[in-house]
PDB file of N, CA and C in Angstrom:
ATOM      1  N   UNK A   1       6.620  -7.081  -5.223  1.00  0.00           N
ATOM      2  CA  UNK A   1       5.356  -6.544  -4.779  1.00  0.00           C
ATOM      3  C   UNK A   1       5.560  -5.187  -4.094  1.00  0.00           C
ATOM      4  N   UNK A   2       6.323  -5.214  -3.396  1.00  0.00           N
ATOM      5  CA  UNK A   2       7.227  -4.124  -2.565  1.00  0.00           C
ATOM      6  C   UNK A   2       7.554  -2.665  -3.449  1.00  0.00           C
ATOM      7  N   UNK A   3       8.019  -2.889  -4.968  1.00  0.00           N
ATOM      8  CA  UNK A   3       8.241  -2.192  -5.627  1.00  0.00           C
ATOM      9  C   UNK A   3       7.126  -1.563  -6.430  1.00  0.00           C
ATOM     10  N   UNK A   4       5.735  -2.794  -6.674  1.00  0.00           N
ATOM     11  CA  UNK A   4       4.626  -2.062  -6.805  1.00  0.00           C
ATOM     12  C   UNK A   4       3.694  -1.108  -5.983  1.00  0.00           C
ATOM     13  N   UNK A   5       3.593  -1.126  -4.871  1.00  0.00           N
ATOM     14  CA  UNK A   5       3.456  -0.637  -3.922  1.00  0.00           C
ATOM     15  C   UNK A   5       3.883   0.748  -4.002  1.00  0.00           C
ATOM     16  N   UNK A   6       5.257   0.764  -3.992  1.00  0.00           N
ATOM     17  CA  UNK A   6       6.471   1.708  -3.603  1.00  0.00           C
ATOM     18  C   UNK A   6       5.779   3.075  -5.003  1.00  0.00           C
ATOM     19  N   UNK A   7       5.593   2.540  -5.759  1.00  0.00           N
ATOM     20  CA  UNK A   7       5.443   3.172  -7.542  1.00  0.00           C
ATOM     21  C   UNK A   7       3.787   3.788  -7.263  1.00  0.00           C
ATOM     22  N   UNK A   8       2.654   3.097  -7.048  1.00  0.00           N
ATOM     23  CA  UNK A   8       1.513   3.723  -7.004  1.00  0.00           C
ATOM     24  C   UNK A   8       1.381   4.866  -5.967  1.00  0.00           C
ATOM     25  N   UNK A   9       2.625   4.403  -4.781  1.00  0.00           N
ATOM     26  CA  UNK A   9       2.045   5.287  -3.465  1.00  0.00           C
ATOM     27  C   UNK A   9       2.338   6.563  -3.983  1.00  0.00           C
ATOM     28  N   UNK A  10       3.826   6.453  -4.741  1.00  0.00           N
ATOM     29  CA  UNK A  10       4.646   7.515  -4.963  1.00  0.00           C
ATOM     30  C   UNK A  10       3.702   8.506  -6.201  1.00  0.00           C
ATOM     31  N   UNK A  11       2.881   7.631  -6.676  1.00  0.00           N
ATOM     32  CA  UNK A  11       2.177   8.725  -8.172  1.00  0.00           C
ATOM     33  C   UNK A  11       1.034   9.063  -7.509  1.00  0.00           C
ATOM     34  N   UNK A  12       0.743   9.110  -6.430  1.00  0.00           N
ATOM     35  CA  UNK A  12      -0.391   9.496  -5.850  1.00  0.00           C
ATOM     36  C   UNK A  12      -0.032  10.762  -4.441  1.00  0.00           C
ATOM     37  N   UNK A  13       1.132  10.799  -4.339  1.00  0.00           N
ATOM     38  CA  UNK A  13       1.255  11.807  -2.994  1.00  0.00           C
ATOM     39  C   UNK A  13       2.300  12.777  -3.760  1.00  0.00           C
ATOM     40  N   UNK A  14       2.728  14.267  -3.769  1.00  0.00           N
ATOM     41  CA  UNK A  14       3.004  15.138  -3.658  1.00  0.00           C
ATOM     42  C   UNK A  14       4.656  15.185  -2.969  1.00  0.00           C
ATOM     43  N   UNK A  15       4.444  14.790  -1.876  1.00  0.00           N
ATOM     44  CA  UNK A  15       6.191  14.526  -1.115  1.00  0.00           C
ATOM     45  C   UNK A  15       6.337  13.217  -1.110  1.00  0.00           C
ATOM     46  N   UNK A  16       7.257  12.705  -2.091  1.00  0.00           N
ATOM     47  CA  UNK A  16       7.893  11.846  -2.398  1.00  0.00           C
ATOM     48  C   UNK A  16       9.156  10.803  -0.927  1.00  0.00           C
ATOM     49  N   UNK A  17       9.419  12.041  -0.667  1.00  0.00           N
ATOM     50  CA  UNK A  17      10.837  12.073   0.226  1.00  0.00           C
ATOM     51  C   UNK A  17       9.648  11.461   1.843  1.00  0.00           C
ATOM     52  N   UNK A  18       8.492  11.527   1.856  1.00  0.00           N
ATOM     53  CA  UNK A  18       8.086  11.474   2.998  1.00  0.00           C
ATOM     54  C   UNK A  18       7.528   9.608   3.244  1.00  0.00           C
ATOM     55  N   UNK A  19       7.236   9.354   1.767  1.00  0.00           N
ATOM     56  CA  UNK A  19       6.791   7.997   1.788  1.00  0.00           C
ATOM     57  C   UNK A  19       7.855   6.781   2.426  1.00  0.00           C
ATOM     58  N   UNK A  20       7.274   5.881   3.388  1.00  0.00           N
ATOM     59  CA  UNK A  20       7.657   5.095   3.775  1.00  0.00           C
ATOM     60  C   UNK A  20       6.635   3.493   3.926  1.00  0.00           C
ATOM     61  N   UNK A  21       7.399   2.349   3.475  1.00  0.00           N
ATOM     62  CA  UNK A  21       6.808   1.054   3.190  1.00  0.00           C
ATOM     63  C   UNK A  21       7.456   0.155   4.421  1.00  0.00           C
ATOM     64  N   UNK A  22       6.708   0.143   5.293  1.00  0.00           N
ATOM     65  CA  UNK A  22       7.619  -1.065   5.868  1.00  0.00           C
ATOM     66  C   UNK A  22       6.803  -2.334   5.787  1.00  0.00           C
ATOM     67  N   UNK A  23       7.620  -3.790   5.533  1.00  0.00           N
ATOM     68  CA  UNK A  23       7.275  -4.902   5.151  1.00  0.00           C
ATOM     69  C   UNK A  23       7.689  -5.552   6.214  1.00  0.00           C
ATOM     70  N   UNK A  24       6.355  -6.119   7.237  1.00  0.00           N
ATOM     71  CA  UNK A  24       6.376  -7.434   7.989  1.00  0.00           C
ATOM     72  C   UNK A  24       5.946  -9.298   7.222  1.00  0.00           C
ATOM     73  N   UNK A  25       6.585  -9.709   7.385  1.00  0.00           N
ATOM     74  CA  UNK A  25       6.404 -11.305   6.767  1.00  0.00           C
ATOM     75  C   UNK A  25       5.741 -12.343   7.709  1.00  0.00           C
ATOM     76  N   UNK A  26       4.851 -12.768   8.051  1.00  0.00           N
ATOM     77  CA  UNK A  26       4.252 -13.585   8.808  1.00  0.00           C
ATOM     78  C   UNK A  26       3.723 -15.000   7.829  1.00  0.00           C
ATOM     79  N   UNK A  27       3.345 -16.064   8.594  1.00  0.00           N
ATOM     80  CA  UNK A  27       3.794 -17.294   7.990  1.00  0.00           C
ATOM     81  C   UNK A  27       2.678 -17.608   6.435  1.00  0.00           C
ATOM     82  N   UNK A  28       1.407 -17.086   6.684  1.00  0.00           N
ATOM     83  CA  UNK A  28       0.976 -16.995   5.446  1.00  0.00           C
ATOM     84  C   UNK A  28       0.261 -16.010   5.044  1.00  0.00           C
ATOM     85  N   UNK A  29       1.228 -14.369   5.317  1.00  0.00           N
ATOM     86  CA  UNK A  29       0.641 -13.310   4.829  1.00  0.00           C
ATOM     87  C   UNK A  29       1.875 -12.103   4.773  1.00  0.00           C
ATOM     88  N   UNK A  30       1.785 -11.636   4.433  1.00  0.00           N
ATOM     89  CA  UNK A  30       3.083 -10.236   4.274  1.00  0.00           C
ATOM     90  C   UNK A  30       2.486  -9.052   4.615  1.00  0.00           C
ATOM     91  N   UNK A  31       2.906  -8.392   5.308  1.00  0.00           N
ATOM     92  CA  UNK A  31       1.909  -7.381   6.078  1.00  0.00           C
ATOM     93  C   UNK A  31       2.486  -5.901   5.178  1.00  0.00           C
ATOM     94  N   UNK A  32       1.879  -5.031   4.448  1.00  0.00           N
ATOM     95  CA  UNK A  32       2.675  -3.687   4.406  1.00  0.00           C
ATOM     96  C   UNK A  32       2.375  -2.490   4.796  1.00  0.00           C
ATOM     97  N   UNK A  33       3.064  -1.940   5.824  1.00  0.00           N
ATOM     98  CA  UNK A  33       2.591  -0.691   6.776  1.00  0.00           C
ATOM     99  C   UNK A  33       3.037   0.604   5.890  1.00  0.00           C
ATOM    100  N   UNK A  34       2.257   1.066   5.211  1.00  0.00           N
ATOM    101  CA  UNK A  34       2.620   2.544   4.150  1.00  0.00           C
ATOM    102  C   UNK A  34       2.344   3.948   5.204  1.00  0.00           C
ATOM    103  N   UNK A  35       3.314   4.526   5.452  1.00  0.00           N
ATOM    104  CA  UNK A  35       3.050   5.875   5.733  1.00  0.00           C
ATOM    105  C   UNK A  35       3.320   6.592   4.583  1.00  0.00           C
ATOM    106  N   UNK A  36       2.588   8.182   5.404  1.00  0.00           N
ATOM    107  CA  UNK A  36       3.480   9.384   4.307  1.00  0.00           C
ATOM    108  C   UNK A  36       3.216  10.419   5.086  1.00  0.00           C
ATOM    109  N   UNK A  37       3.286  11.739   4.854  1.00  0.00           N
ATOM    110  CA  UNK A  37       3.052  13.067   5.178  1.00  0.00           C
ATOM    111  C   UNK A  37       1.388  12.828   5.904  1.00  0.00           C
ATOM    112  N   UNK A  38       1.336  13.681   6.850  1.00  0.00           N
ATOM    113  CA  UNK A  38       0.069  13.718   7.712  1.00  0.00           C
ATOM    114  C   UNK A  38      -1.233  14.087   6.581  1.00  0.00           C
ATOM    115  N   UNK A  39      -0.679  15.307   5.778  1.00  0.00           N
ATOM    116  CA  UNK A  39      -1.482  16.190   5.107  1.00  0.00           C
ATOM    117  C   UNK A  39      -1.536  14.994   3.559  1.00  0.00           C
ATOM    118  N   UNK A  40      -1.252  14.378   3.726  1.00  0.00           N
ATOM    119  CA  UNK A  40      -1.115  13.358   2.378  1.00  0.00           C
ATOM    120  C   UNK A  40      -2.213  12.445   2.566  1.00  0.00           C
ATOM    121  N   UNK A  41      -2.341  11.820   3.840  1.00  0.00           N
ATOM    122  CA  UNK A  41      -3.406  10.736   4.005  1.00  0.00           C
ATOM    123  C   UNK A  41      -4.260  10.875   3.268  1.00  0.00           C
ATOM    124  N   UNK A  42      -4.995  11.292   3.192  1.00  0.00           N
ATOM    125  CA  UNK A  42      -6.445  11.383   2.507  1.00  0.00           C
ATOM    126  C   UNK A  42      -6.301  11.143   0.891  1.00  0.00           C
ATOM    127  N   UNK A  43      -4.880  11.221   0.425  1.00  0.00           N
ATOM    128  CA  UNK A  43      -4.498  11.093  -1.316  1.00  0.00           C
ATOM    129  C   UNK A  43      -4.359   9.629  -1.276  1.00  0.00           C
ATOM    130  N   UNK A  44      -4.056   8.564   0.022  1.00  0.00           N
ATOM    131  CA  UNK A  44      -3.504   7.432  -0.332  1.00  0.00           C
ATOM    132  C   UNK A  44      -5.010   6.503   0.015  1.00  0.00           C
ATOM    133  N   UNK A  45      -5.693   7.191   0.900  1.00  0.00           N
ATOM    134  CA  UNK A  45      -7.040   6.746   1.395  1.00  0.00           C
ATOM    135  C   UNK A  45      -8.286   7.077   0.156  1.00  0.00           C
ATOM    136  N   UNK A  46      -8.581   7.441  -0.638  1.00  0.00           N
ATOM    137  CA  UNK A  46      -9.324   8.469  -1.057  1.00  0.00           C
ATOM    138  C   UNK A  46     -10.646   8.620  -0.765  1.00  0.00           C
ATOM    139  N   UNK A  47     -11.689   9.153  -1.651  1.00  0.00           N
ATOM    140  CA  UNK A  47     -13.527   9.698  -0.818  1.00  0.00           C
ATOM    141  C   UNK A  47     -13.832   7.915  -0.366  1.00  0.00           C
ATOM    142  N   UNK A  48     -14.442   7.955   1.037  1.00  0.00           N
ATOM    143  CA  UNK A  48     -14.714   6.816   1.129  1.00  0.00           C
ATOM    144  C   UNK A  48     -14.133   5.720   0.965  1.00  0.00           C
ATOM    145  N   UNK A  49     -12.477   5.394   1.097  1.00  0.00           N
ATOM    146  CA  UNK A  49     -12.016   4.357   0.776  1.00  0.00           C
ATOM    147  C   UNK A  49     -12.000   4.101  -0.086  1.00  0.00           C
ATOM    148  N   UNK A  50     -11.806   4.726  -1.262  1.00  0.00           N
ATOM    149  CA  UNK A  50     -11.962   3.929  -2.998  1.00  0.00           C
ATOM    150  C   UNK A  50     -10.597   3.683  -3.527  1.00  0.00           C
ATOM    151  N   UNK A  51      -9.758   4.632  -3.041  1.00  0.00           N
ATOM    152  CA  UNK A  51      -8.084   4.581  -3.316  1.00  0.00           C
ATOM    153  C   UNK A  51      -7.380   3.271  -2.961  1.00  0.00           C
ATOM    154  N   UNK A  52      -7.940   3.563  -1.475  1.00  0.00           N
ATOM    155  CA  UNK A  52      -6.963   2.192  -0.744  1.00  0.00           C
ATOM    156  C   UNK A  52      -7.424   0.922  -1.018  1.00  0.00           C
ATOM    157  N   UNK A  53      -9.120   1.138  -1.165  1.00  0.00           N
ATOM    158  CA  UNK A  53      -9.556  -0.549  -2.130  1.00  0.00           C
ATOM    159  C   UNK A  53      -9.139  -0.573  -3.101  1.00  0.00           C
ATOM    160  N   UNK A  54      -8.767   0.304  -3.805  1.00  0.00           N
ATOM    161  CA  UNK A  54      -8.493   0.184  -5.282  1.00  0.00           C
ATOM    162  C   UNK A  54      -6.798  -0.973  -5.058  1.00  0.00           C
ATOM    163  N   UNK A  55      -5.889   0.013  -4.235  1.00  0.00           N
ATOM    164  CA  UNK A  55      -4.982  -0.670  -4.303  1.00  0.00           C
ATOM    165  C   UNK A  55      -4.589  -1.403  -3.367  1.00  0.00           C
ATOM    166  N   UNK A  56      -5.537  -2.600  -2.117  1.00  0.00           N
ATOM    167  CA  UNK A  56      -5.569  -3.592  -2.229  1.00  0.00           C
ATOM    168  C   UNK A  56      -5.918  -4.934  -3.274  1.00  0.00           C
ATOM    169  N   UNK A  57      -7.283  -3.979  -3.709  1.00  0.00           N
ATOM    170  CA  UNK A  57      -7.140  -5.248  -4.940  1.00  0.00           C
ATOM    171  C   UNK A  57      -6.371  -5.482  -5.692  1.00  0.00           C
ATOM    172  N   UNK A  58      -5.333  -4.434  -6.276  1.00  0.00           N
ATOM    173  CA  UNK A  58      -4.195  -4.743  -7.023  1.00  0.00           C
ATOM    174  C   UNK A  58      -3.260  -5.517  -6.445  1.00  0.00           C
ATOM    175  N   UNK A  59      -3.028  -5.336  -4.920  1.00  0.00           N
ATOM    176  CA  UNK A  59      -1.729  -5.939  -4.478  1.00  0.00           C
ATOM    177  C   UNK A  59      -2.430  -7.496  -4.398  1.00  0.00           C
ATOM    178  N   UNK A  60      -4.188  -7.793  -4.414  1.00  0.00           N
ATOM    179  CA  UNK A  60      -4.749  -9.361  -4.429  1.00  0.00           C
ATOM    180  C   UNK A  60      -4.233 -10.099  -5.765  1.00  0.00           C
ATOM    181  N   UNK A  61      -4.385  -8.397  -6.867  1.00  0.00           N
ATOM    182  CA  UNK A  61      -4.816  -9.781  -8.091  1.00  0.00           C
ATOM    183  C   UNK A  61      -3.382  -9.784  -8.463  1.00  0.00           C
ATOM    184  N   UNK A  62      -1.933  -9.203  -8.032  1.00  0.00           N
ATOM    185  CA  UNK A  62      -0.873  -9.217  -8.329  1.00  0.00           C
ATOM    186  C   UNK A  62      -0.326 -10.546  -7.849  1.00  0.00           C
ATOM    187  N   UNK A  63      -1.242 -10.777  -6.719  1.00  0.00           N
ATOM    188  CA  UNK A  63      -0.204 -11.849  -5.623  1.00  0.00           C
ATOM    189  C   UNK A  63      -0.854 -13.176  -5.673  1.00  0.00           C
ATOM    190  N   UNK A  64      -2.058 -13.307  -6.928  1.00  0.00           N
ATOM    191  CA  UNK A  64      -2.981 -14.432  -7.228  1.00  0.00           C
ATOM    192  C   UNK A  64      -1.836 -15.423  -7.130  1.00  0.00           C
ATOM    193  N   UNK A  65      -0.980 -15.603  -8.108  1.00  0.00           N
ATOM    194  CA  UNK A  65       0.083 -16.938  -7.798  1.00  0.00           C
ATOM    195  C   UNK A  65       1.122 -17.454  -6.476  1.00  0.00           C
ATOM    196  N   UNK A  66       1.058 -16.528  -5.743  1.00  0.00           N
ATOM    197  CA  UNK A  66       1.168 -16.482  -4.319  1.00  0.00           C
ATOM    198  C   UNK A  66       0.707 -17.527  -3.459  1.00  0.00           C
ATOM    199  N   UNK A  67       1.267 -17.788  -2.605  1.00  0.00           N
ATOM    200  CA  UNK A  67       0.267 -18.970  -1.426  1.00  0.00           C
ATOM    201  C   UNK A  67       0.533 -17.821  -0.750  1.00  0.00           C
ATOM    202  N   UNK A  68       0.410 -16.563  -0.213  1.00  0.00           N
ATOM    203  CA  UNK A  68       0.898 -15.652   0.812  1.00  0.00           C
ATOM    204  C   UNK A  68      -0.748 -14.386   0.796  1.00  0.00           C
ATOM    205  N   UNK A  69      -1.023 -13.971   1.750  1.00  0.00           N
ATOM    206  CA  UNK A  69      -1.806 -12.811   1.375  1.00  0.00           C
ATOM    207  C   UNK A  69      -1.418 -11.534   1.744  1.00  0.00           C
ATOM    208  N   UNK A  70      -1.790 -10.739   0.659  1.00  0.00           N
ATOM    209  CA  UNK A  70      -1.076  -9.665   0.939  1.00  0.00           C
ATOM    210  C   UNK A  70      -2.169  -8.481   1.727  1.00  0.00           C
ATOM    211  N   UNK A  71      -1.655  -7.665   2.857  1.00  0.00           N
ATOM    212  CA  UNK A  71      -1.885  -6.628   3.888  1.00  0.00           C
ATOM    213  C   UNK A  71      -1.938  -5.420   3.400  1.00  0.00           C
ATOM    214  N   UNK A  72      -2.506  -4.099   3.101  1.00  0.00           N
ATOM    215  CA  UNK A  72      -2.482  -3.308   3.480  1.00  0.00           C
ATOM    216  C   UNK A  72      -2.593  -2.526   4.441  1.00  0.00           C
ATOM    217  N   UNK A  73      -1.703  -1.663   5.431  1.00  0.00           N
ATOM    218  CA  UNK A  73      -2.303  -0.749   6.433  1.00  0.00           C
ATOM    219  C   UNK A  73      -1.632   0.357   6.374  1.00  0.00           C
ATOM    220  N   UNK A  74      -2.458   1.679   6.146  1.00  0.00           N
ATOM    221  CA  UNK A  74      -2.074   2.853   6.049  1.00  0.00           C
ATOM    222  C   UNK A  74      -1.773   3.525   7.456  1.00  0.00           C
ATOM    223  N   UNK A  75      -0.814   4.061   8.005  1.00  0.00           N
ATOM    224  CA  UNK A  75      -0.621   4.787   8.958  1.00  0.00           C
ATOM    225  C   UNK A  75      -0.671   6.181   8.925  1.00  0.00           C
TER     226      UNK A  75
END
């Protein structure tokens, strides 16, 4: 999941070298804290939140066979 994550953030921001994923595990959810470049936010967020819903729902319908839920939070 980690690696999907890792792949969309990266085709969507400009500095590559700046992206960072960190993964917390809690008992029935996996938390993932995505940074990147200050001036990047808004590429991983997009107009109105449509980016970052977009790719929570992917990380939902990826993790359907999951008993775990999966987190997004952009920093």
């Amino acid at each position: 999941m980690e690696e999907l994550l890792k792949f969309i953030v990266n085709a969507l921001v400009d500095d590559k070298d700046s992206v960072k994923i960190a993964k917390k595990e809690e008992e029935h959810a996996v938390i993932f804290e995505v940074s990147v470049a200050e001036n990047e936010v808004g590429k991983i967020i997009g107009k109105n939140g449509k980016i970052a819903q977009a790719i929570r729902f992917i990380l939902h319908s990826a993790s359907h066979d999951d008993d775990k839920k999966y987190i997004l939070k952009i920093k």
